[in-house]
PDB file of N, CA and C in Angstrom:
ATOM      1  N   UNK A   1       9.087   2.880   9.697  1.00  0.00           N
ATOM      2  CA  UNK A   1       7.890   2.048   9.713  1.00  0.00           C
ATOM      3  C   UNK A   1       7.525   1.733  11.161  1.00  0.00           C
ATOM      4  N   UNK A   2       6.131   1.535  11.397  1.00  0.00           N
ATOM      5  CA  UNK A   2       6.105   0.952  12.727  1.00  0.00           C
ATOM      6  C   UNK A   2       4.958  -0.108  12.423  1.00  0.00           C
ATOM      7  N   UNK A   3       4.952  -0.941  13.525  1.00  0.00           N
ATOM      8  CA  UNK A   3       4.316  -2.101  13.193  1.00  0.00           C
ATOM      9  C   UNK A   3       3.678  -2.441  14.858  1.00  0.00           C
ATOM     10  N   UNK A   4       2.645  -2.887  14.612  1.00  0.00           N
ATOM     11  CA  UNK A   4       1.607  -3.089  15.654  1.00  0.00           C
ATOM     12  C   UNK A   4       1.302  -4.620  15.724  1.00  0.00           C
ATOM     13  N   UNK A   5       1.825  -5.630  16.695  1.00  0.00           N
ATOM     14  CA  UNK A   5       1.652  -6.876  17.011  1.00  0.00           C
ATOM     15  C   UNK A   5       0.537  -7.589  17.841  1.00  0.00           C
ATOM     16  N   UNK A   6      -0.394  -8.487  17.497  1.00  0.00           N
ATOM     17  CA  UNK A   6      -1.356  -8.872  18.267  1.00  0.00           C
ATOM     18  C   UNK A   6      -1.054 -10.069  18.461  1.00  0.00           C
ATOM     19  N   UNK A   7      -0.998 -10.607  19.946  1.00  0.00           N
ATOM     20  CA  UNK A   7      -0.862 -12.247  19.959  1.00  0.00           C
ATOM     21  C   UNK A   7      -1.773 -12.108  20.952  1.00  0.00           C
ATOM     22  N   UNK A   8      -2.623 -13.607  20.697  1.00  0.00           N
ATOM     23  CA  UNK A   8      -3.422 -14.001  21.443  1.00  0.00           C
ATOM     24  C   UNK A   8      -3.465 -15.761  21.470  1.00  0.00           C
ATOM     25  N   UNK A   9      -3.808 -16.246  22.603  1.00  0.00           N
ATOM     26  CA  UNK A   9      -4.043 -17.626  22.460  1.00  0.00           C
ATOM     27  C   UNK A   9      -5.108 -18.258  21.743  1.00  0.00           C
ATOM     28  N   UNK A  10      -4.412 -19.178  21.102  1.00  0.00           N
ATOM     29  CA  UNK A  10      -5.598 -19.978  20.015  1.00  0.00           C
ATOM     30  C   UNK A  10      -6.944 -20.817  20.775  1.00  0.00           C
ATOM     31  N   UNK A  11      -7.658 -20.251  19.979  1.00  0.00           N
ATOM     32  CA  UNK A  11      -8.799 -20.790  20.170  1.00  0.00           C
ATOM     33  C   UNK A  11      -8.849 -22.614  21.064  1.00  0.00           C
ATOM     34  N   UNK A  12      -9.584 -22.687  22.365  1.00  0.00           N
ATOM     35  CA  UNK A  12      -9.027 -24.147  22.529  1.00  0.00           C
ATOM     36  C   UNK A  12      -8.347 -24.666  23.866  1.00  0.00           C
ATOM     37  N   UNK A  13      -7.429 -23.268  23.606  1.00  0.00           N
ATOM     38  CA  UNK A  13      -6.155 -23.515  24.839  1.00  0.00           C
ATOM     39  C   UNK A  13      -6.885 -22.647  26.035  1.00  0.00           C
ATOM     40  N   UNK A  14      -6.488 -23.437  26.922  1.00  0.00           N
ATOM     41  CA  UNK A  14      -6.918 -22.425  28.501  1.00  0.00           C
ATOM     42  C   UNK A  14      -6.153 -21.228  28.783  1.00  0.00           C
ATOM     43  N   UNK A  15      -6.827 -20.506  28.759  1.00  0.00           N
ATOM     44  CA  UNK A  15      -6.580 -19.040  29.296  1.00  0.00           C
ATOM     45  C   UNK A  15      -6.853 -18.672  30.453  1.00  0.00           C
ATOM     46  N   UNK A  16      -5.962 -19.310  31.644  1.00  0.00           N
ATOM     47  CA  UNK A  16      -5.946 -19.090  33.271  1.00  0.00           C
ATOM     48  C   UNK A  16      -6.421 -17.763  33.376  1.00  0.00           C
ATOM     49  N   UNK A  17      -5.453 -16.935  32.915  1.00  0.00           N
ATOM     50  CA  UNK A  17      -5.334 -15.446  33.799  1.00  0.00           C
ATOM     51  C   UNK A  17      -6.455 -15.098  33.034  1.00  0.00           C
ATOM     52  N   UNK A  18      -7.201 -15.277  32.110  1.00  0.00           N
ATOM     53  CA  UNK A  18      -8.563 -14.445  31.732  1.00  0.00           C
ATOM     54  C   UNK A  18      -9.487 -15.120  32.490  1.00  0.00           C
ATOM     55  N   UNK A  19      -9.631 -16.680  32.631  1.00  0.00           N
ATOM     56  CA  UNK A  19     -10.556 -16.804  33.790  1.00  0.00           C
ATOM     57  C   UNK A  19     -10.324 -15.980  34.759  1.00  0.00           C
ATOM     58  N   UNK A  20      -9.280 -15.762  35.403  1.00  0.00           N
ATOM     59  CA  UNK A  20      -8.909 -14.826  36.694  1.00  0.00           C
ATOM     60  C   UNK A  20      -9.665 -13.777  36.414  1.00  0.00           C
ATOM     61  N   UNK A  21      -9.725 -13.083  35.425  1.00  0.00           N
ATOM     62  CA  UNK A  21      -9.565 -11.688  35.486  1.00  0.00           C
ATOM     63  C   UNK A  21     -11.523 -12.039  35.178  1.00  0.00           C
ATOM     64  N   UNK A  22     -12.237 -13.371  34.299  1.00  0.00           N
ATOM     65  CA  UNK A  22     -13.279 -13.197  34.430  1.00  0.00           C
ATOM     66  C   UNK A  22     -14.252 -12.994  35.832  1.00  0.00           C
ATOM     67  N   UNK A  23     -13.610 -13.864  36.584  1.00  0.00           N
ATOM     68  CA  UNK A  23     -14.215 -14.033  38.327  1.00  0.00           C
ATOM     69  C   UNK A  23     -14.529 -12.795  38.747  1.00  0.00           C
ATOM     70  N   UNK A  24     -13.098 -12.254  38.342  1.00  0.00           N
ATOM     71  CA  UNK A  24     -12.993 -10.733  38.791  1.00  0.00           C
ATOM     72  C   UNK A  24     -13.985  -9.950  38.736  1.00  0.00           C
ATOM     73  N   UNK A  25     -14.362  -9.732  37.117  1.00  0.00           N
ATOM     74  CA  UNK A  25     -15.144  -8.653  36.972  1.00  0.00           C
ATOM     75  C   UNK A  25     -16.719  -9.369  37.311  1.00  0.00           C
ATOM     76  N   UNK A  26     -17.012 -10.521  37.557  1.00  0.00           N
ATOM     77  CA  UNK A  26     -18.186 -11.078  37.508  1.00  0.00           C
ATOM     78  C   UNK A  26     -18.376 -10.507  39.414  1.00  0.00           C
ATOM     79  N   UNK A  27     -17.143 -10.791  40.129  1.00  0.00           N
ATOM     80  CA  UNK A  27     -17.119 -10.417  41.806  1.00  0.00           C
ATOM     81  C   UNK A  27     -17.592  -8.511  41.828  1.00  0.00           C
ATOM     82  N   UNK A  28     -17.162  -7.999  40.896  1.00  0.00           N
ATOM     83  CA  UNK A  28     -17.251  -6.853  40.322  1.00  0.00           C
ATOM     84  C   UNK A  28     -18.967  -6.714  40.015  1.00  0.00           C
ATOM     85  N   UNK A  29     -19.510  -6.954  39.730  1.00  0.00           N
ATOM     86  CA  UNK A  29     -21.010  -7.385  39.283  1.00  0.00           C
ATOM     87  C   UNK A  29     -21.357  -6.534  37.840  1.00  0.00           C
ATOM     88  N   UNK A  30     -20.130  -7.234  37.616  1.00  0.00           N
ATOM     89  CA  UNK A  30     -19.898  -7.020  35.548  1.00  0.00           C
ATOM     90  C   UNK A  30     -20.239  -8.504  35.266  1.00  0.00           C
ATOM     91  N   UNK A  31     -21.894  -8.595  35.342  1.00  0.00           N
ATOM     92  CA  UNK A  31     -21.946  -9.831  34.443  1.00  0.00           C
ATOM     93  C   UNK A  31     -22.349 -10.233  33.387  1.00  0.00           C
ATOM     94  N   UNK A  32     -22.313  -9.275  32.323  1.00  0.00           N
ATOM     95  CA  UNK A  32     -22.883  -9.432  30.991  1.00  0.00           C
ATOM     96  C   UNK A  32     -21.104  -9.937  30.302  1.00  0.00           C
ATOM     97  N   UNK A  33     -20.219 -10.408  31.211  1.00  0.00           N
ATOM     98  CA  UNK A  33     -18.928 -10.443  30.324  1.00  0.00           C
ATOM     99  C   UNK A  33     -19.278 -11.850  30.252  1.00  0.00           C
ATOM    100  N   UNK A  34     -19.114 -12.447  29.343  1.00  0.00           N
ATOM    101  CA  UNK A  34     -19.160 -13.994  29.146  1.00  0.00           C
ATOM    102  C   UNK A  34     -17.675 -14.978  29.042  1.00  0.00           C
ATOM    103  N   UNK A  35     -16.809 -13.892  28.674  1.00  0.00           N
ATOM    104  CA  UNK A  35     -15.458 -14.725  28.151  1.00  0.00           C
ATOM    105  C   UNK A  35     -14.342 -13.930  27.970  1.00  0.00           C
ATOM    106  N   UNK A  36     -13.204 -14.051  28.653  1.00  0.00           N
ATOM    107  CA  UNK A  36     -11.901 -13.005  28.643  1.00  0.00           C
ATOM    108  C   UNK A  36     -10.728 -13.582  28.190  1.00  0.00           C
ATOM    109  N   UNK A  37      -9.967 -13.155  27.176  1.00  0.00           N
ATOM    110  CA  UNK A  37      -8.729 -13.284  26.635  1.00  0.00           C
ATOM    111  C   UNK A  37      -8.024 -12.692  26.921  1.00  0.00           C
ATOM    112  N   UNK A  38      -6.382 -13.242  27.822  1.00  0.00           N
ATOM    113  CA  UNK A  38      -5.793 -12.266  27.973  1.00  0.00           C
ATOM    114  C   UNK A  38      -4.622 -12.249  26.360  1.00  0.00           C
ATOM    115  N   UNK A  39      -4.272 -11.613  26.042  1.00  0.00           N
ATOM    116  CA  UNK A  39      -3.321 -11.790  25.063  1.00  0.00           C
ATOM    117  C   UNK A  39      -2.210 -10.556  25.271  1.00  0.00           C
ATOM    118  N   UNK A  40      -1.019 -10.389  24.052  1.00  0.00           N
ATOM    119  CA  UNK A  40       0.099  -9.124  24.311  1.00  0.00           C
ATOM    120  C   UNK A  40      -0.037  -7.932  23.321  1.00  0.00           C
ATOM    121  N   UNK A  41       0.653  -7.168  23.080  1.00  0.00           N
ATOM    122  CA  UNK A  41       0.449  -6.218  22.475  1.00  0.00           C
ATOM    123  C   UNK A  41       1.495  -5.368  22.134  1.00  0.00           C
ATOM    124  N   UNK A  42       2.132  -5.614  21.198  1.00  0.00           N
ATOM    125  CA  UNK A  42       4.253  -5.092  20.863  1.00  0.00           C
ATOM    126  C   UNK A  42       3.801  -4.154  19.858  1.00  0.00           C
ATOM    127  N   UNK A  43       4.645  -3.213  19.962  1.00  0.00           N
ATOM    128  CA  UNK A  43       4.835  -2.190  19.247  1.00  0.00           C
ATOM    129  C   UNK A  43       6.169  -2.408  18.884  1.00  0.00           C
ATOM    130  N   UNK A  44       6.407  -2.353  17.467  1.00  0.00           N
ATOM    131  CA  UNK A  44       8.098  -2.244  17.113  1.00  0.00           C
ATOM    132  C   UNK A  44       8.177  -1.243  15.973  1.00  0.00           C
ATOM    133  N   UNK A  45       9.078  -0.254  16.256  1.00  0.00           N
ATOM    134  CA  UNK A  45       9.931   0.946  15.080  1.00  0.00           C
ATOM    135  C   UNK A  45      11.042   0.063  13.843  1.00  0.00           C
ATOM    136  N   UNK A  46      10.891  -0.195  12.875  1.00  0.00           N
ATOM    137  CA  UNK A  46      11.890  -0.201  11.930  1.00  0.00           C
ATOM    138  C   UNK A  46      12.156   0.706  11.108  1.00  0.00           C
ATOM    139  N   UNK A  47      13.564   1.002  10.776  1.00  0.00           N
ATOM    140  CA  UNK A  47      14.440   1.670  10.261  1.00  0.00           C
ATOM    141  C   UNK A  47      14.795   1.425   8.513  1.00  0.00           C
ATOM    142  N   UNK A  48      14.810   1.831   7.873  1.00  0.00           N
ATOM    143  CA  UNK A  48      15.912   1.527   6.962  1.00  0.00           C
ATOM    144  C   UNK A  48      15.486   0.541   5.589  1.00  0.00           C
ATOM    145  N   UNK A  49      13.975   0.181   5.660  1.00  0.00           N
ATOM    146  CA  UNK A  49      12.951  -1.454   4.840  1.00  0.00           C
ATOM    147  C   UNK A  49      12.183  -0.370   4.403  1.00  0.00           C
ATOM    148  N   UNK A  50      11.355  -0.810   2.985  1.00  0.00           N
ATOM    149  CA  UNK A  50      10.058  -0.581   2.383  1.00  0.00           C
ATOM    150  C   UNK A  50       9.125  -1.229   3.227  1.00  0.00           C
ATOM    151  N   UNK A  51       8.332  -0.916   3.129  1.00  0.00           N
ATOM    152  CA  UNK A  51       6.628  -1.334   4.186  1.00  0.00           C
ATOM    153  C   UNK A  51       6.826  -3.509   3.681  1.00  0.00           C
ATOM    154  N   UNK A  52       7.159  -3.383   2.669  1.00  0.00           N
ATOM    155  CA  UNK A  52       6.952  -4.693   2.465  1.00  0.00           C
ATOM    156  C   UNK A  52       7.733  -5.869   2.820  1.00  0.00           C
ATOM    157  N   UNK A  53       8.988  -5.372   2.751  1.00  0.00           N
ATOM    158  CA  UNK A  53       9.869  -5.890   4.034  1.00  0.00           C
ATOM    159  C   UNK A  53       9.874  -5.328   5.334  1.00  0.00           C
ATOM    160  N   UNK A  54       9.462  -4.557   5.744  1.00  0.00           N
ATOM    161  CA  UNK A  54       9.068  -4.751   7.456  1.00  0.00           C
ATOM    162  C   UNK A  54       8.018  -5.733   7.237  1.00  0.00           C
ATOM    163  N   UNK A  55       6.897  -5.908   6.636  1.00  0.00           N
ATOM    164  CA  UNK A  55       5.574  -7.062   6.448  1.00  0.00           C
ATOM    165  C   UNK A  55       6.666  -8.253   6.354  1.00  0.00           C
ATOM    166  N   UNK A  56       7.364  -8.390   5.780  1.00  0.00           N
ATOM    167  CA  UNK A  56       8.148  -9.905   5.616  1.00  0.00           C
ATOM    168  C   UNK A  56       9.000 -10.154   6.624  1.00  0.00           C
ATOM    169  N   UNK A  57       9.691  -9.094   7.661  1.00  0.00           N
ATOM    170  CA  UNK A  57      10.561  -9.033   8.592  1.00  0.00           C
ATOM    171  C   UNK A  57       9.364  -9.438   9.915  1.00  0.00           C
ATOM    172  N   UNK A  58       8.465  -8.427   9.956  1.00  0.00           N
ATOM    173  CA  UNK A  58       7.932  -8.314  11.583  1.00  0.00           C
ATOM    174  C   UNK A  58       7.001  -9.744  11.549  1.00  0.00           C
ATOM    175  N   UNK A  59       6.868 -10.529   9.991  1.00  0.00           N
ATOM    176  CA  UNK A  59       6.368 -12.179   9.988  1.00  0.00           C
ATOM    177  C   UNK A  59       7.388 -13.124  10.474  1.00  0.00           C
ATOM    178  N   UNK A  60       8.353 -13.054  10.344  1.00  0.00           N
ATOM    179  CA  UNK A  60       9.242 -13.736  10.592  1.00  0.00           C
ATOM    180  C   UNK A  60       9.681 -13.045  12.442  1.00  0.00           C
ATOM    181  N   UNK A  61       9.592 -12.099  12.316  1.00  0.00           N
ATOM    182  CA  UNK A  61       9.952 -12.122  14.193  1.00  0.00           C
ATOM    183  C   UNK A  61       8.486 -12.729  14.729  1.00  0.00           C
ATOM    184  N   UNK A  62       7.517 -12.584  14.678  1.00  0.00           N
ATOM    185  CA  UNK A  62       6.476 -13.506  15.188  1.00  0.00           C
ATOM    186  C   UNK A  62       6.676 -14.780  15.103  1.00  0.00           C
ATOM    187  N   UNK A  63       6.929 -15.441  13.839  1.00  0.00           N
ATOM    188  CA  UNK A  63       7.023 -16.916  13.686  1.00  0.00           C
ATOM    189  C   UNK A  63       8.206 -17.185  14.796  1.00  0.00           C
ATOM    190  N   UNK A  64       9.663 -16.744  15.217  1.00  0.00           N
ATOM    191  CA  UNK A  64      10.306 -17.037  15.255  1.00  0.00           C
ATOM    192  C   UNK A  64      11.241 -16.691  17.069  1.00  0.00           C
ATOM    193  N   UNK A  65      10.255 -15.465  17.360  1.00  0.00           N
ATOM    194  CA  UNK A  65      10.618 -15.360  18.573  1.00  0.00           C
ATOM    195  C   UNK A  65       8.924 -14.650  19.314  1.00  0.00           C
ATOM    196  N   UNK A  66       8.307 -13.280  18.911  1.00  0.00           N
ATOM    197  CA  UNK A  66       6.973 -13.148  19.387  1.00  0.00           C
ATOM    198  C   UNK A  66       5.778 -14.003  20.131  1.00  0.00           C
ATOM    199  N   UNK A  67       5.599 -15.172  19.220  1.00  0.00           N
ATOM    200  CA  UNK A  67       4.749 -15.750  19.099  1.00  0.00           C
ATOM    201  C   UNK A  67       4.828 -17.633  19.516  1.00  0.00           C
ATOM    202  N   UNK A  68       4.053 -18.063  20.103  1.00  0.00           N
ATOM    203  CA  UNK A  68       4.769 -19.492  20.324  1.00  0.00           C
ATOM    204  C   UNK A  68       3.340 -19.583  19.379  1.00  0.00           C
ATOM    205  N   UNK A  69       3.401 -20.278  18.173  1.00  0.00           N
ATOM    206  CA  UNK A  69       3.042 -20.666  17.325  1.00  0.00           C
ATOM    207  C   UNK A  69       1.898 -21.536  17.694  1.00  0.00           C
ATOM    208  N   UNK A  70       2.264 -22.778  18.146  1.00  0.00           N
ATOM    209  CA  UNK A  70       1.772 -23.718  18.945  1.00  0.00           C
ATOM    210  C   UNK A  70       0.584 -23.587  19.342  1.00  0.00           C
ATOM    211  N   UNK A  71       0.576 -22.426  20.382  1.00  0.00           N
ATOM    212  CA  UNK A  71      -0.713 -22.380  21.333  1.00  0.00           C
ATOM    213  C   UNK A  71      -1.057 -20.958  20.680  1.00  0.00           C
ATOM    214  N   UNK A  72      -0.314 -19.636  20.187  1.00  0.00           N
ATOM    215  CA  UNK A  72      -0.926 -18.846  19.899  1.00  0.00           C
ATOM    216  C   UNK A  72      -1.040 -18.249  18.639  1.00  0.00           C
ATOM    217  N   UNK A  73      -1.502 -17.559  18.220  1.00  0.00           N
ATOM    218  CA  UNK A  73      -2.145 -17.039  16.859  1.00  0.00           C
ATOM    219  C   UNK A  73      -1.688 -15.053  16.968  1.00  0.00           C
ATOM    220  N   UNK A  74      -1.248 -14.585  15.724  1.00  0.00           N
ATOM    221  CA  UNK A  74      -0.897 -13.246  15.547  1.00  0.00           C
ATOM    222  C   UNK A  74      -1.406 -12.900  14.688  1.00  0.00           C
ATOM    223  N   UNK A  75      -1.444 -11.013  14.750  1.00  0.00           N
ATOM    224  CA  UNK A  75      -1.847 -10.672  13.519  1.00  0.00           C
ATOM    225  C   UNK A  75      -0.900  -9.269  13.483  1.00  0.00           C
ATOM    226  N   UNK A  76      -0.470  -8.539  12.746  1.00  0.00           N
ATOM    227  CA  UNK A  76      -0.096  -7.707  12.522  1.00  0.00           C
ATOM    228  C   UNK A  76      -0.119  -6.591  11.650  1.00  0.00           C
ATOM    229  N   UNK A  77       0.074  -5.429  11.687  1.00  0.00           N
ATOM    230  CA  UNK A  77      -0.521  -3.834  10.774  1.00  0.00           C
ATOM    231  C   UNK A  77       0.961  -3.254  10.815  1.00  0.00           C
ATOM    232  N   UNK A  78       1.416  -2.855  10.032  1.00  0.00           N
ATOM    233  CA  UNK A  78       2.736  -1.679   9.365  1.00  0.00           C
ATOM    234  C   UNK A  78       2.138  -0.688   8.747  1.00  0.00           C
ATOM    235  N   UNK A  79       2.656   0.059   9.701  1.00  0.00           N
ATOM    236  CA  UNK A  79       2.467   2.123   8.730  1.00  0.00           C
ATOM    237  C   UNK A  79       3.381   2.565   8.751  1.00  0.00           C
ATOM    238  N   UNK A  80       3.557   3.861   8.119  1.00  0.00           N
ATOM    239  CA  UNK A  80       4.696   4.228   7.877  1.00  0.00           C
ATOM    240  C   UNK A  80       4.517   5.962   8.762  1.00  0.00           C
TER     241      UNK A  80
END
């Protein structure tokens, strides 16, 4: 199975380094960008689970180490 992880910060919370990176592209004279998120992007291989426990496994590694809950928000896709 492999599984494709999206974390991004929740709606709300300041996102320094995307302001950074907005200045940037605005110094750039990219100014139709209005708003930049930086967020991560994990790729993980499992072994040995039906699709539906990797879905119940790769939820629980987000809740539990991926993801700080708190400030950010995930989403995740499993294929096989």
């Amino acid at each position: 199975m492999n599984a494709k992880v999206y974390v991004t910060l929740k709606t709300g919370v300041l996102d320094s380094q995307g302001k950074a990176v907005k200045h940037s592209l605005e110094t750039l004279n990219f100014k139709e960008v209005t708003d930049v998120r930086i967020g991560k992007f994990i790729e993980l291989k499992l072994e040995g689970v039906t699709k539906s426990e990797a879905e119940k496994h790769v939820k629980a590694m987000c809740e539990k180490l991926l993801a700080n809950t708190v400030i950010e928000s995930y989403k995740f896709e499993v294929s096989e």
